[in-house]
C-alpha atoms as a PDB file:
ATOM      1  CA  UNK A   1       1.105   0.136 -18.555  1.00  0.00           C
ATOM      2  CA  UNK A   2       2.983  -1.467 -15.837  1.00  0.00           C
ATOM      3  CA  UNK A   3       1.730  -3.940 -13.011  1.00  0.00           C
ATOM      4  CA  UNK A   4       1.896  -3.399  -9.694  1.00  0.00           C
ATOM      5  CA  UNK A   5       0.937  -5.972  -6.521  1.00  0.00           C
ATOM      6  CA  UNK A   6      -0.564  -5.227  -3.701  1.00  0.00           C
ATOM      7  CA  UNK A   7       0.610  -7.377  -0.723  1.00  0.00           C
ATOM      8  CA  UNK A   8      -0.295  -7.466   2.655  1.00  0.00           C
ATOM      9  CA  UNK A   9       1.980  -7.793   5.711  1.00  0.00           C
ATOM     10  CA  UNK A  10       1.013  -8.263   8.987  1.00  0.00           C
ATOM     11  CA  UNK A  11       3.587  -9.392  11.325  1.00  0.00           C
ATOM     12  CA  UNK A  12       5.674 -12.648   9.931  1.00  0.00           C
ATOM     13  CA  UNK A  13       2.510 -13.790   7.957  1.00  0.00           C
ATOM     14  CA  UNK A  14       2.034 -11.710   3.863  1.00  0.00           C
ATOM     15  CA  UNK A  15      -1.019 -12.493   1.759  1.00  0.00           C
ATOM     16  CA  UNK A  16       0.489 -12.020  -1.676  1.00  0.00           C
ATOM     17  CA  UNK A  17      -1.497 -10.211  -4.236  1.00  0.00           C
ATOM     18  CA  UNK A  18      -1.019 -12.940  -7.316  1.00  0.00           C
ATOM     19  CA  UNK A  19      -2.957 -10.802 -10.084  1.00  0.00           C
ATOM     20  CA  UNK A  20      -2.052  -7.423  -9.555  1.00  0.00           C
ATOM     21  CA  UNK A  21      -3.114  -4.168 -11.210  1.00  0.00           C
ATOM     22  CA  UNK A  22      -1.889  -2.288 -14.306  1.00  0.00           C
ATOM     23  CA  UNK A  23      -1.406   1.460 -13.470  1.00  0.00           C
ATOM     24  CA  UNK A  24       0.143   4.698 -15.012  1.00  0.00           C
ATOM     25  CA  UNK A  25       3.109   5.300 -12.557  1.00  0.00           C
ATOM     26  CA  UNK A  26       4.416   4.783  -8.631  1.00  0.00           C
ATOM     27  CA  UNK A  27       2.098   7.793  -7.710  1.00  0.00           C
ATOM     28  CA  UNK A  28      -1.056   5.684  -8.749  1.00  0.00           C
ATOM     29  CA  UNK A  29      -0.195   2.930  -6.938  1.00  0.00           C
ATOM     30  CA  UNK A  30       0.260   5.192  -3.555  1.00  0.00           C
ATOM     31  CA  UNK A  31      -3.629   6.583  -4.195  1.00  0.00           C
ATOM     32  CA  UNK A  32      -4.737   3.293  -4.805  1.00  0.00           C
ATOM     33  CA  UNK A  33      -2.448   1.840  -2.022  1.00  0.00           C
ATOM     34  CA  UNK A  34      -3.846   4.582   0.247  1.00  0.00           C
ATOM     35  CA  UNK A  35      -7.802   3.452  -0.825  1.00  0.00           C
ATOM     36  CA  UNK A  36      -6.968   0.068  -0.199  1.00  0.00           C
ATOM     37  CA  UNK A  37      -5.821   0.485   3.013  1.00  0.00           C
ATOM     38  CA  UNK A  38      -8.859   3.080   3.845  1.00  0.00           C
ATOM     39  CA  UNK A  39     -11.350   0.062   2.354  1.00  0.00           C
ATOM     40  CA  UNK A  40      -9.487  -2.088   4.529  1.00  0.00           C
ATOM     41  CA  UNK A  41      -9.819  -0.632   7.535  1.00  0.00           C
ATOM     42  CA  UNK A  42     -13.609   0.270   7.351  1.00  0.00           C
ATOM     43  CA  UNK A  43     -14.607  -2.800   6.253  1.00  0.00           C
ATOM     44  CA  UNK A  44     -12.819  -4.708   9.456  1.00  0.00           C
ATOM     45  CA  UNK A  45     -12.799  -2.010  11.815  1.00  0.00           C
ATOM     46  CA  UNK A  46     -10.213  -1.489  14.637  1.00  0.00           C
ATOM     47  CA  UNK A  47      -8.268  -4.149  14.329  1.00  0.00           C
ATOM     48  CA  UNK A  48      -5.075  -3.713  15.852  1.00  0.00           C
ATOM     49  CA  UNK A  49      -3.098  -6.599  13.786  1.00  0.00           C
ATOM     50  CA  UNK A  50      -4.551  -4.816  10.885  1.00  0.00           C
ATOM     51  CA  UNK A  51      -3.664  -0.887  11.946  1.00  0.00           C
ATOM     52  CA  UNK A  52       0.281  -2.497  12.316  1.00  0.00           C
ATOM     53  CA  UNK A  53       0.104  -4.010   8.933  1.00  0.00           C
ATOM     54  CA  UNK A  54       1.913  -2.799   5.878  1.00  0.00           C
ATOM     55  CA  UNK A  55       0.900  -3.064   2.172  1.00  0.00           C
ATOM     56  CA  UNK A  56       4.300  -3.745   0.240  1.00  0.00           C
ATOM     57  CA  UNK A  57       3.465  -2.854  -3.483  1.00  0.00           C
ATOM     58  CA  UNK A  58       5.655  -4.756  -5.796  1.00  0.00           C
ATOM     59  CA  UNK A  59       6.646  -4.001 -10.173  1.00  0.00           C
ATOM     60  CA  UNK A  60       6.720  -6.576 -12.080  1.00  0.00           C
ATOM     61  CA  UNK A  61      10.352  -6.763 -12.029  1.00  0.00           C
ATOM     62  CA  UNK A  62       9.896  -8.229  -8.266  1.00  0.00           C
ATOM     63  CA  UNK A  63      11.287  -4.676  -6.819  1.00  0.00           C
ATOM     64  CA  UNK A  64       9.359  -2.835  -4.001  1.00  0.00           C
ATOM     65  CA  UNK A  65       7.846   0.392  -5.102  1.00  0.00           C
ATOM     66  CA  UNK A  66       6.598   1.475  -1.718  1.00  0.00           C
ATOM     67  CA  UNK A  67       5.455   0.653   1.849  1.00  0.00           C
ATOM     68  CA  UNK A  68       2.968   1.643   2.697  1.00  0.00           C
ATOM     69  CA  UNK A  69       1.971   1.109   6.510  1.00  0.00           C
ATOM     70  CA  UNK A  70      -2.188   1.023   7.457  1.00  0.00           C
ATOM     71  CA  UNK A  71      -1.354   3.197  10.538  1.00  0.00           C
ATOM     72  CA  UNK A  72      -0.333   6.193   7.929  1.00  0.00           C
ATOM     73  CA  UNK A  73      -3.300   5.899   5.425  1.00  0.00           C
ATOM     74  CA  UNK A  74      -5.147   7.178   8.563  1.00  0.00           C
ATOM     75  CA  UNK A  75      -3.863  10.492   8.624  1.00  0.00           C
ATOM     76  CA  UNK A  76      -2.152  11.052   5.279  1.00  0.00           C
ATOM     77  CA  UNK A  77      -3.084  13.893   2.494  1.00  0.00           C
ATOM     78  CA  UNK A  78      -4.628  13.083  -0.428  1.00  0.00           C
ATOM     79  CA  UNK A  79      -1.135  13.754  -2.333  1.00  0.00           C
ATOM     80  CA  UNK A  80       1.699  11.475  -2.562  1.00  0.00           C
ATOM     81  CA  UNK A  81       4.083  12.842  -0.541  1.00  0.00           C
ATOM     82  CA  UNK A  82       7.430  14.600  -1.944  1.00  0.00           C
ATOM     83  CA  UNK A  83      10.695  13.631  -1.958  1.00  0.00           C
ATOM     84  CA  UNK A  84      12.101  13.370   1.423  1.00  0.00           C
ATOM     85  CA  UNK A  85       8.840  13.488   3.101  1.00  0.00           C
ATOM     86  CA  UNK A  86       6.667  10.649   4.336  1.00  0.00           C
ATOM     87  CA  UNK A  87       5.869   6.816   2.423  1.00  0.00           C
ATOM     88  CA  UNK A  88       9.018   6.417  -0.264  1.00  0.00           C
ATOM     89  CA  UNK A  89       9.022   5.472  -3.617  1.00  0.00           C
END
């Protein structure tokens, strides 16, 4: 399975994600992008550094799969979104 990393940007500062997570394909990663984020923002609340943050999740080939900004986890589906539509990837 491949690996993908989670890291966190907020602003000019990004707290890398050095272990990572093996998962089945780029639609995995966006639900458990989309739970991290959720986790994120319960656990510290209103933030408004953290509601402008983006998690960037990386392959292990060092490309970007997806950004995927806190502000949207907020009022996005449950599905990934489609082509055209929404968070790429």
């Amino acid at each position: 399975m491949p690996r993908y990393f989670f890291h966190t940007r907020i602003g000019a500062d990004t707290l890398p994600d050095e272990e990572g997570v093996e998962l089945r394909d780029p639609d995995q990663a966006w639900r458990v992008a989309r739970a991290t984020i959720q986790a994120s923002l319960e656990d510290e609340g209103a933030d408004p550094r953290l509601v402008a943050a983006i998690l960037v999740v990386i392959d292990e080939a060092g490309e970007v799969v997806l950004e995927f900004p806190f502000a949207e986890a907020i009022t996005e589906a449950d599905t990934p979104p489609g082509p055209g539509e929404g968070t790429l990837h």
